[in-house]
PDB file of N, CA and C in Angstrom:
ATOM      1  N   UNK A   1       0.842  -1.179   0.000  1.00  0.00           N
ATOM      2  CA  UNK A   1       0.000   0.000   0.000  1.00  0.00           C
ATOM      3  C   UNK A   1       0.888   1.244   0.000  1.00  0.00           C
ATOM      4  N   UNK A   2       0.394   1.726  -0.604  1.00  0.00           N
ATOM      5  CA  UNK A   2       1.190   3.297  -0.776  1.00  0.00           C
ATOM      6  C   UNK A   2       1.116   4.132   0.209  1.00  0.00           C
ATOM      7  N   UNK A   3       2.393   5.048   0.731  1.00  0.00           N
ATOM      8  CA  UNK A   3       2.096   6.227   1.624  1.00  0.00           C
ATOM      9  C   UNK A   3       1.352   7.465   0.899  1.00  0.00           C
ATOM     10  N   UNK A   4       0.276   7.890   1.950  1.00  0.00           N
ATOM     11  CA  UNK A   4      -0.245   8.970   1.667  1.00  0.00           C
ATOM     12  C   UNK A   4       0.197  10.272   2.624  1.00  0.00           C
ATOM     13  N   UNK A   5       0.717  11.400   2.076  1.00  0.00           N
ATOM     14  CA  UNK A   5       1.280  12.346   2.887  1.00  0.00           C
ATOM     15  C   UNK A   5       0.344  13.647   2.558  1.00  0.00           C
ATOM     16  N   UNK A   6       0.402  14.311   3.901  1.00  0.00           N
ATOM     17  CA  UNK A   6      -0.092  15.837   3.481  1.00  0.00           C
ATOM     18  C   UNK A   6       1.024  16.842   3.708  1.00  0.00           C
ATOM     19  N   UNK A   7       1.772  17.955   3.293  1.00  0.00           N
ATOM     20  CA  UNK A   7       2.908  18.907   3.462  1.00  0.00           C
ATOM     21  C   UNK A   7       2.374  19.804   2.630  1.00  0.00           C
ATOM     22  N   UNK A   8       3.518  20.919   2.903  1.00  0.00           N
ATOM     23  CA  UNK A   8       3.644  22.418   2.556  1.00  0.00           C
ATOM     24  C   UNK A   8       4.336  22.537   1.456  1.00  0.00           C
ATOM     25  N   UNK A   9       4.213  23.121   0.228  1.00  0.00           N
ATOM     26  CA  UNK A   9       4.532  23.421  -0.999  1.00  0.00           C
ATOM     27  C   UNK A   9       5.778  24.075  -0.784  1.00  0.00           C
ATOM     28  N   UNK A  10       7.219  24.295  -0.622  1.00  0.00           N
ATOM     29  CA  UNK A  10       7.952  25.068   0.023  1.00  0.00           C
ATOM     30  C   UNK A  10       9.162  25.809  -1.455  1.00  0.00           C
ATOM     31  N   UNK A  11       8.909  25.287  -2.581  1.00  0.00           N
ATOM     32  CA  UNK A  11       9.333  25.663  -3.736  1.00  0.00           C
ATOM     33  C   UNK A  11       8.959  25.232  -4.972  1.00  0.00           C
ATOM     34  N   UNK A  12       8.840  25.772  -6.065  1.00  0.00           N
ATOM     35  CA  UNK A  12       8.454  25.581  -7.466  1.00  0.00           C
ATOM     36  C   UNK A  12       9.114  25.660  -8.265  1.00  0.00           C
ATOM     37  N   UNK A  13      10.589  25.836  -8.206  1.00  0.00           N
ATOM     38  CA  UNK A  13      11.760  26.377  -9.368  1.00  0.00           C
ATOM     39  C   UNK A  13      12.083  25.188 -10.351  1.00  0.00           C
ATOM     40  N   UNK A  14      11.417  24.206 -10.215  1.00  0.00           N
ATOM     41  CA  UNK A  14      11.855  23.307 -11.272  1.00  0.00           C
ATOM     42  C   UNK A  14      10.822  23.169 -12.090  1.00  0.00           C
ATOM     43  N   UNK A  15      10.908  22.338 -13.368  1.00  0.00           N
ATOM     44  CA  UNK A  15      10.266  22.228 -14.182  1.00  0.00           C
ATOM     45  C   UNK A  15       9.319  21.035 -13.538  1.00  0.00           C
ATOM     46  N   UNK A  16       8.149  20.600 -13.719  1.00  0.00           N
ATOM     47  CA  UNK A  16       7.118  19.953 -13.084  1.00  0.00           C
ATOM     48  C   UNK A  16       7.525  19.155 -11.946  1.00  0.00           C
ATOM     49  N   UNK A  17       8.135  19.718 -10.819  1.00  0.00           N
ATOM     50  CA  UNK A  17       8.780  19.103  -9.778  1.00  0.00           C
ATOM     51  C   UNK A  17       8.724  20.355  -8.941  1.00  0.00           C
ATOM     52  N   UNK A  18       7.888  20.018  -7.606  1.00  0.00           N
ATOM     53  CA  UNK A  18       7.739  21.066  -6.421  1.00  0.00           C
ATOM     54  C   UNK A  18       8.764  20.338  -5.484  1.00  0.00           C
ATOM     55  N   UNK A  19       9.149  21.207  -4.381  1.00  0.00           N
ATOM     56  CA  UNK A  19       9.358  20.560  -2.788  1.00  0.00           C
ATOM     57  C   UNK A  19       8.254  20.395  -2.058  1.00  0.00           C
ATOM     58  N   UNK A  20       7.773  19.586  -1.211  1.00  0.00           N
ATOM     59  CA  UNK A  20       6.947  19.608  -0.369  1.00  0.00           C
ATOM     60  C   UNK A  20       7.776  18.985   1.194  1.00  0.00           C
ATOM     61  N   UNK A  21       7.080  20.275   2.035  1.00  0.00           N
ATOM     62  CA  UNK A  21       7.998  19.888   3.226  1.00  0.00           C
ATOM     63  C   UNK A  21       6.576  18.986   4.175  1.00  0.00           C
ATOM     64  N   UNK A  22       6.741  17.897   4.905  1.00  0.00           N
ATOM     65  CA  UNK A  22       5.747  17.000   5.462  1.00  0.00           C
ATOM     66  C   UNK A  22       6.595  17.283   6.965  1.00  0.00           C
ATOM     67  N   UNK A  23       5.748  17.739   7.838  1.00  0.00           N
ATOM     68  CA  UNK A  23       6.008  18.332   9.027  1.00  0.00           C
ATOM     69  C   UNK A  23       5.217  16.962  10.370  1.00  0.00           C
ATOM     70  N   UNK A  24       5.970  16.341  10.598  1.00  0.00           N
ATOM     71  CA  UNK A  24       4.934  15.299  11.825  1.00  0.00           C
ATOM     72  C   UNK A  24       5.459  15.580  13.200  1.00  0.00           C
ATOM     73  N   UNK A  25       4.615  15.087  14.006  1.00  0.00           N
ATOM     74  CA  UNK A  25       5.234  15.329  15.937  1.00  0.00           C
ATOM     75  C   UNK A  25       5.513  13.881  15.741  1.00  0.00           C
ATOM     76  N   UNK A  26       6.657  13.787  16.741  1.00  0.00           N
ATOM     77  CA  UNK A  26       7.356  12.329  17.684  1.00  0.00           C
ATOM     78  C   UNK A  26       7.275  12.654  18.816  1.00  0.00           C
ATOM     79  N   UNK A  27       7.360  11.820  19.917  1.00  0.00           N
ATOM     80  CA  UNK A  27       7.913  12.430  20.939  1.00  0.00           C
ATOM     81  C   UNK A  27       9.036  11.769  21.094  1.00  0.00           C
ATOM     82  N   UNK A  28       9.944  12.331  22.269  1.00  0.00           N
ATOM     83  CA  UNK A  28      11.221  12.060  22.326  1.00  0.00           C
ATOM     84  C   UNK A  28      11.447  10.640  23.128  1.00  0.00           C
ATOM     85  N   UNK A  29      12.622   9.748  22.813  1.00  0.00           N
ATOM     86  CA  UNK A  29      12.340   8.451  23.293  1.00  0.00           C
ATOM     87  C   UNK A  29      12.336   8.505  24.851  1.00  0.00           C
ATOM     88  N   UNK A  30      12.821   9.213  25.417  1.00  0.00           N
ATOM     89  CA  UNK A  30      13.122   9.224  26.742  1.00  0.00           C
ATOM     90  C   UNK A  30      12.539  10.260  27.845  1.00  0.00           C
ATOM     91  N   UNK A  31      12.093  11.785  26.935  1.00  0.00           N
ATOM     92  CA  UNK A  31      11.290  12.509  28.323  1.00  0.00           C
ATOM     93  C   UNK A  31       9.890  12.877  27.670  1.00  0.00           C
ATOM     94  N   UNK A  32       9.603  12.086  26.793  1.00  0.00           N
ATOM     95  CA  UNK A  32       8.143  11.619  25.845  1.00  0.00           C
ATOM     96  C   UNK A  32       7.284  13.233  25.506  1.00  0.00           C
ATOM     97  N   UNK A  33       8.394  14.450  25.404  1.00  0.00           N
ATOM     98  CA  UNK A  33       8.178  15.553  24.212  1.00  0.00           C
ATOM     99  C   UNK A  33       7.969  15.296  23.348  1.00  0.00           C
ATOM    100  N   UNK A  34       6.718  16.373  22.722  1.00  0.00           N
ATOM    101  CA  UNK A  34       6.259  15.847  21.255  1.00  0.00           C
ATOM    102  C   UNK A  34       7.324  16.938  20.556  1.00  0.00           C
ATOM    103  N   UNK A  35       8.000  16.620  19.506  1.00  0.00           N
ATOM    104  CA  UNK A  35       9.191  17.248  18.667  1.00  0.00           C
ATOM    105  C   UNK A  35       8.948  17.273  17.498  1.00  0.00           C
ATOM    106  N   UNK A  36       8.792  17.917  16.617  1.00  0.00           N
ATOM    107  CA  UNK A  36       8.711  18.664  15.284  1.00  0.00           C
ATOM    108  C   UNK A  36       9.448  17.413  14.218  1.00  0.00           C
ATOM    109  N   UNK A  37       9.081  16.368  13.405  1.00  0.00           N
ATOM    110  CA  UNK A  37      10.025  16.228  12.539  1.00  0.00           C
ATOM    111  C   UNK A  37       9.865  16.361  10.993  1.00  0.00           C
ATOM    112  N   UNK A  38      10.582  17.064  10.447  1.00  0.00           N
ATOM    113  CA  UNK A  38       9.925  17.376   8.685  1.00  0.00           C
ATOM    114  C   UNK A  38      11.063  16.857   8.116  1.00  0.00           C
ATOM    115  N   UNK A  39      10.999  16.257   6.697  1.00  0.00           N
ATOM    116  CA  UNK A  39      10.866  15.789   5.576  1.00  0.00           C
ATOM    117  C   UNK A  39      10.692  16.619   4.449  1.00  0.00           C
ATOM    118  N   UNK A  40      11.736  16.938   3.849  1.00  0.00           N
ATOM    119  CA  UNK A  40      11.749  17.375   2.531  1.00  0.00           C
ATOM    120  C   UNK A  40      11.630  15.976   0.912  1.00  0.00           C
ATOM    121  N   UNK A  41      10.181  16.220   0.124  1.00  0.00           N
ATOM    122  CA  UNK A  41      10.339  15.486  -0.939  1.00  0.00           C
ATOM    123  C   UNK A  41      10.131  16.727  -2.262  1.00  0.00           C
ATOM    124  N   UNK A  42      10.720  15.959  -3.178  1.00  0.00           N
ATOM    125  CA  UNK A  42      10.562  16.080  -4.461  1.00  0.00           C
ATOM    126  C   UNK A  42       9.179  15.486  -5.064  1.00  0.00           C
ATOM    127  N   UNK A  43       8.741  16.323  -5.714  1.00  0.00           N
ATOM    128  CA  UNK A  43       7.017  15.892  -6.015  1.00  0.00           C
ATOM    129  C   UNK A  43       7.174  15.962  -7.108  1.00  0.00           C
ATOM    130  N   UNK A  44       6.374  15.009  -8.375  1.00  0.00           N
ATOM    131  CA  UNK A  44       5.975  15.357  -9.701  1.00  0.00           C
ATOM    132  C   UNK A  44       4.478  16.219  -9.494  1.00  0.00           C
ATOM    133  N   UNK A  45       4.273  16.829 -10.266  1.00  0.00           N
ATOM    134  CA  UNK A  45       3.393  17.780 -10.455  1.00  0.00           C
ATOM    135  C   UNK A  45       2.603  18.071 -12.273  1.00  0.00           C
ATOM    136  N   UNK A  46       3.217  16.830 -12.942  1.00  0.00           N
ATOM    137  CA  UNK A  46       2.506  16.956 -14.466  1.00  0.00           C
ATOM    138  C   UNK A  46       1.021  17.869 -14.227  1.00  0.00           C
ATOM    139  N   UNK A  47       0.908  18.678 -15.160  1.00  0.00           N
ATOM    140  CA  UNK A  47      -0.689  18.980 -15.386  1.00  0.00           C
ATOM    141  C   UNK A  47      -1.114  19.793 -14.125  1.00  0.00           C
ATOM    142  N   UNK A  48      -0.593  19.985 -13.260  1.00  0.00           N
ATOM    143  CA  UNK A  48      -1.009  20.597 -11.983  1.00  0.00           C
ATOM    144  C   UNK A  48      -0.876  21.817 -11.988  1.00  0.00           C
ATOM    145  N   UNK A  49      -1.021  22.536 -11.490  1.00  0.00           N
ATOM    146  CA  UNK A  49      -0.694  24.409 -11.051  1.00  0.00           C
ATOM    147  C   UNK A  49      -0.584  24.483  -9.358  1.00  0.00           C
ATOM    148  N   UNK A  50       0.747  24.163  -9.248  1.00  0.00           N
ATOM    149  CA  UNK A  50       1.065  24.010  -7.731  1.00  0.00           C
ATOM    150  C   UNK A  50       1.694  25.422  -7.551  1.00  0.00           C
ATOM    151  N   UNK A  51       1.462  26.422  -6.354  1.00  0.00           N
ATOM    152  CA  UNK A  51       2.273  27.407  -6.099  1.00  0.00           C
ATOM    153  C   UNK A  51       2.999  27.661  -4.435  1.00  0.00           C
ATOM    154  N   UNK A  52       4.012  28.428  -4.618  1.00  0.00           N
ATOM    155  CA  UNK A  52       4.408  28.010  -3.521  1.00  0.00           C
ATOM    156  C   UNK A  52       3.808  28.775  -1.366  1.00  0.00           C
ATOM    157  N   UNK A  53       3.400  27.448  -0.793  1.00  0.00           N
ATOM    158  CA  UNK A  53       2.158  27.896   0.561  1.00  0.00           C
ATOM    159  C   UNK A  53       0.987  27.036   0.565  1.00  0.00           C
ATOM    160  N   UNK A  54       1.068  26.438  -0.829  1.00  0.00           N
ATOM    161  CA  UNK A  54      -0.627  25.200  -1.124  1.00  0.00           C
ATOM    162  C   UNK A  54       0.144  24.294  -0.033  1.00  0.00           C
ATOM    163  N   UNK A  55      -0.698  23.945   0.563  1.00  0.00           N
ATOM    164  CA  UNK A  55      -0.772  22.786   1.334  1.00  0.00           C
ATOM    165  C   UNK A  55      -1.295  20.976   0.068  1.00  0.00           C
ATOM    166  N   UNK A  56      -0.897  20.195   0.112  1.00  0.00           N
ATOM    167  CA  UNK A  56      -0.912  19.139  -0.986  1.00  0.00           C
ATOM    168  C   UNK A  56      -1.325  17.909  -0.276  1.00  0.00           C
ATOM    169  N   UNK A  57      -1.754  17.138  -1.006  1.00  0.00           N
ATOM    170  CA  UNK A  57      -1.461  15.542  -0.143  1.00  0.00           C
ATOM    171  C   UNK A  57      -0.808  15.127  -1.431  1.00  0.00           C
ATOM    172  N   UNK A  58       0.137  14.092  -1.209  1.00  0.00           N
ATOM    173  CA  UNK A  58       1.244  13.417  -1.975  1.00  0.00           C
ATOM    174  C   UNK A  58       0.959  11.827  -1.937  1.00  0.00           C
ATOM    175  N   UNK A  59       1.420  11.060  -3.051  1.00  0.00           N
ATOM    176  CA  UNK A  59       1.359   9.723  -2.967  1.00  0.00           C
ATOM    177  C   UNK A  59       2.268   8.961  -3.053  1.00  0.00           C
ATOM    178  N   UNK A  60       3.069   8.017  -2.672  1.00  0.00           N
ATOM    179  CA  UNK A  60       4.314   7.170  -3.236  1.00  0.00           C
ATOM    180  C   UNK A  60       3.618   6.804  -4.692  1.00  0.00           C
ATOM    181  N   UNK A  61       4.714   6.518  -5.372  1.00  0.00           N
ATOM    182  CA  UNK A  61       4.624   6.057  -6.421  1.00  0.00           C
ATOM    183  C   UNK A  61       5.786   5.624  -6.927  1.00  0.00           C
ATOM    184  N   UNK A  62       6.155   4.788  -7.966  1.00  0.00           N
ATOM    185  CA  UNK A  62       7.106   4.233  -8.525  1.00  0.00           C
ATOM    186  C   UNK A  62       8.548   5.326  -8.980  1.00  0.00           C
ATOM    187  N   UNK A  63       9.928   5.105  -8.793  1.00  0.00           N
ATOM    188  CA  UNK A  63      10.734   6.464  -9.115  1.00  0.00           C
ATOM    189  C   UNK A  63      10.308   6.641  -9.999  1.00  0.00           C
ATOM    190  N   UNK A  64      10.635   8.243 -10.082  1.00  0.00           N
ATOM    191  CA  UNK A  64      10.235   8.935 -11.842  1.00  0.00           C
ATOM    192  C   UNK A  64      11.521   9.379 -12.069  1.00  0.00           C
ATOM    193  N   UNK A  65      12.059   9.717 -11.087  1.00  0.00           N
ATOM    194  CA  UNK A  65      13.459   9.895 -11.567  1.00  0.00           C
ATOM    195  C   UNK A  65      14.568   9.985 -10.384  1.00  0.00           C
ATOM    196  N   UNK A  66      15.821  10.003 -10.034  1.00  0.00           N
ATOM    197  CA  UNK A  66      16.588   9.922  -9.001  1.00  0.00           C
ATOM    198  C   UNK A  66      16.394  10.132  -7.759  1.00  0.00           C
ATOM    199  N   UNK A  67      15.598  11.407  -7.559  1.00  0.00           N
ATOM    200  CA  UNK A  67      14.745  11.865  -6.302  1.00  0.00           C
ATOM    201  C   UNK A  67      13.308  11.711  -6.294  1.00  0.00           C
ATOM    202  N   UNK A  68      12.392  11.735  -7.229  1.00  0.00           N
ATOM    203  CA  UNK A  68      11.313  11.985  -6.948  1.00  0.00           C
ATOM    204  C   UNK A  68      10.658  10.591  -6.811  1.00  0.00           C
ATOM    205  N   UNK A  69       9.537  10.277  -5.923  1.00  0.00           N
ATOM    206  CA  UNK A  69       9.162   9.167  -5.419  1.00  0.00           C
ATOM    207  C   UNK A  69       7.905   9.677  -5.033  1.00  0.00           C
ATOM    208  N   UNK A  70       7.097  10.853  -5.578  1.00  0.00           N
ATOM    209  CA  UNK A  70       5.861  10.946  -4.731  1.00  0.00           C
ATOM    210  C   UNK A  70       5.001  11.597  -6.357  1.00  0.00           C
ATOM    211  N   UNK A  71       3.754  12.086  -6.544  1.00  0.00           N
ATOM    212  CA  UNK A  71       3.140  12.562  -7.458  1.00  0.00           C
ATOM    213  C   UNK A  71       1.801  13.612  -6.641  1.00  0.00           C
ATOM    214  N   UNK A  72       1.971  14.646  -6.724  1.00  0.00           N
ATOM    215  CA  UNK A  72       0.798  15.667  -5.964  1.00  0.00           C
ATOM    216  C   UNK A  72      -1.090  14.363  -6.378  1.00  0.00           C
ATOM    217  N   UNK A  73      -1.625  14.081  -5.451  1.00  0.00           N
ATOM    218  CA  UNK A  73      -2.846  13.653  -5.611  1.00  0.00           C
ATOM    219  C   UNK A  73      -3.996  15.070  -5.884  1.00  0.00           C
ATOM    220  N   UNK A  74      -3.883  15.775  -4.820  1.00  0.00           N
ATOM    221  CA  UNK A  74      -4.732  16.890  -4.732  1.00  0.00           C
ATOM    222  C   UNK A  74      -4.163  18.037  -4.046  1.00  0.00           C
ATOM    223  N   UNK A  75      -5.043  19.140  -3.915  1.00  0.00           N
ATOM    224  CA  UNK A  75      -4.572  20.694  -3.070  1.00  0.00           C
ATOM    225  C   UNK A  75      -5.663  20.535  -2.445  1.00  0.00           C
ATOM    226  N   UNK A  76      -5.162  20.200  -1.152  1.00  0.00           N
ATOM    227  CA  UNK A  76      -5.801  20.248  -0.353  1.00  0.00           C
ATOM    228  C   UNK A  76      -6.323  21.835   0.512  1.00  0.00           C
ATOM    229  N   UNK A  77      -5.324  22.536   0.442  1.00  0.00           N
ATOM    230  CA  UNK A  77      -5.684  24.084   1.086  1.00  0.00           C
ATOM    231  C   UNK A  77      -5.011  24.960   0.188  1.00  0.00           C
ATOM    232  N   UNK A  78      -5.429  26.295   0.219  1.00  0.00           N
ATOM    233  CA  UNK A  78      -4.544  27.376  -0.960  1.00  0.00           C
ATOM    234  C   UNK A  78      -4.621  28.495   0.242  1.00  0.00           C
ATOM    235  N   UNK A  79      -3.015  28.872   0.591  1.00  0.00           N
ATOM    236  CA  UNK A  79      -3.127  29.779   1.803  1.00  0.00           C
ATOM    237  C   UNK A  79      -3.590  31.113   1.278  1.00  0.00           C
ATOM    238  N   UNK A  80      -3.099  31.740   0.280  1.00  0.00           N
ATOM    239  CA  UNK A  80      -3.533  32.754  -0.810  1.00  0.00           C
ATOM    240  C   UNK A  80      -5.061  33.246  -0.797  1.00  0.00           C
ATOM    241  N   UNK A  81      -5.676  31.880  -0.925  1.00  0.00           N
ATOM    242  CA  UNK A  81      -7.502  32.372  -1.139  1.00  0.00           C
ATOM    243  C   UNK A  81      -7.469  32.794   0.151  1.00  0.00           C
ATOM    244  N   UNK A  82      -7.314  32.012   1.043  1.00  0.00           N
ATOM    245  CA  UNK A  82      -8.329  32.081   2.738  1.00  0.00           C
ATOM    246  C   UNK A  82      -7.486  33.507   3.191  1.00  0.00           C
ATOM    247  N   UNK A  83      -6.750  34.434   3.125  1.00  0.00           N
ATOM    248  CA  UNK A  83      -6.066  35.207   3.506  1.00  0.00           C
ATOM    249  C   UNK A  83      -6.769  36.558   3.045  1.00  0.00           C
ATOM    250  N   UNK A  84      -7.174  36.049   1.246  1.00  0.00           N
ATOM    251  CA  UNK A  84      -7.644  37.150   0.747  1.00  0.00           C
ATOM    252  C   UNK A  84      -9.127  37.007   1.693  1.00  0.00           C
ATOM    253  N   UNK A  85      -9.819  35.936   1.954  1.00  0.00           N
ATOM    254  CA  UNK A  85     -11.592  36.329   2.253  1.00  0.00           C
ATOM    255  C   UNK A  85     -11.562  36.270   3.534  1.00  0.00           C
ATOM    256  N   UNK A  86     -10.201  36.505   4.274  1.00  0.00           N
ATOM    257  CA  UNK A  86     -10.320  36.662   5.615  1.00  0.00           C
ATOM    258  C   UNK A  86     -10.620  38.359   5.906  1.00  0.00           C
ATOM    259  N   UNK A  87      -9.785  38.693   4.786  1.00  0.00           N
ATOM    260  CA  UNK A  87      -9.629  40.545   4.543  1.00  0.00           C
ATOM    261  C   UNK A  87     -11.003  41.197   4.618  1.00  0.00           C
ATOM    262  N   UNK A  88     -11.892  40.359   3.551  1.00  0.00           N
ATOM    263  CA  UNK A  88     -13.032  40.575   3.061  1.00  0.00           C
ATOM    264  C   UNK A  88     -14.448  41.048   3.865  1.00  0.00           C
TER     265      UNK A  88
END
């Protein structure tokens, strides 16, 4: 079964290939703090209009190429809209 991830769009400078940063809590093995751990992937993005602040969910998928191992499923949030109709 494939991993399904949700992360932060954190760059667009490549040609159909975003970063997405995937941000999870651990806690620590020993004084059981929950601790921040993120994950930087390489995303394919064919056909998509990803910009950078969309929040995404991501899928494993087969390599597409040296780094990339995931393909954007959907946009899940667009920080851009909700900012503008918060103004509103």
């Amino acid at each position: 079964m494939a991993k399904v991830l949700t992360g932060k769009v954190i760059s667009t400078k490549m040609q159909d290939t975003v970063v997405v940063e995937v941000t999870r809590r651990v806690p620590h093995k020993l004084y059981k703090k929950l601790l921040k751990k993120s994950e930087h992937f390489q995303v394919d993005t064919k056909g998509q209009e990803v910009m950078v602040g969309k929040t995404v969910k991501i899928v494993e998928t087969r390599p597409i190429s040296k780094y990339k191992h995931f393909k954007v499923i959907e946009i899940v949030k667009d920080s851009h809209v909700q900012k503008e109709e918060k103004k509103v």
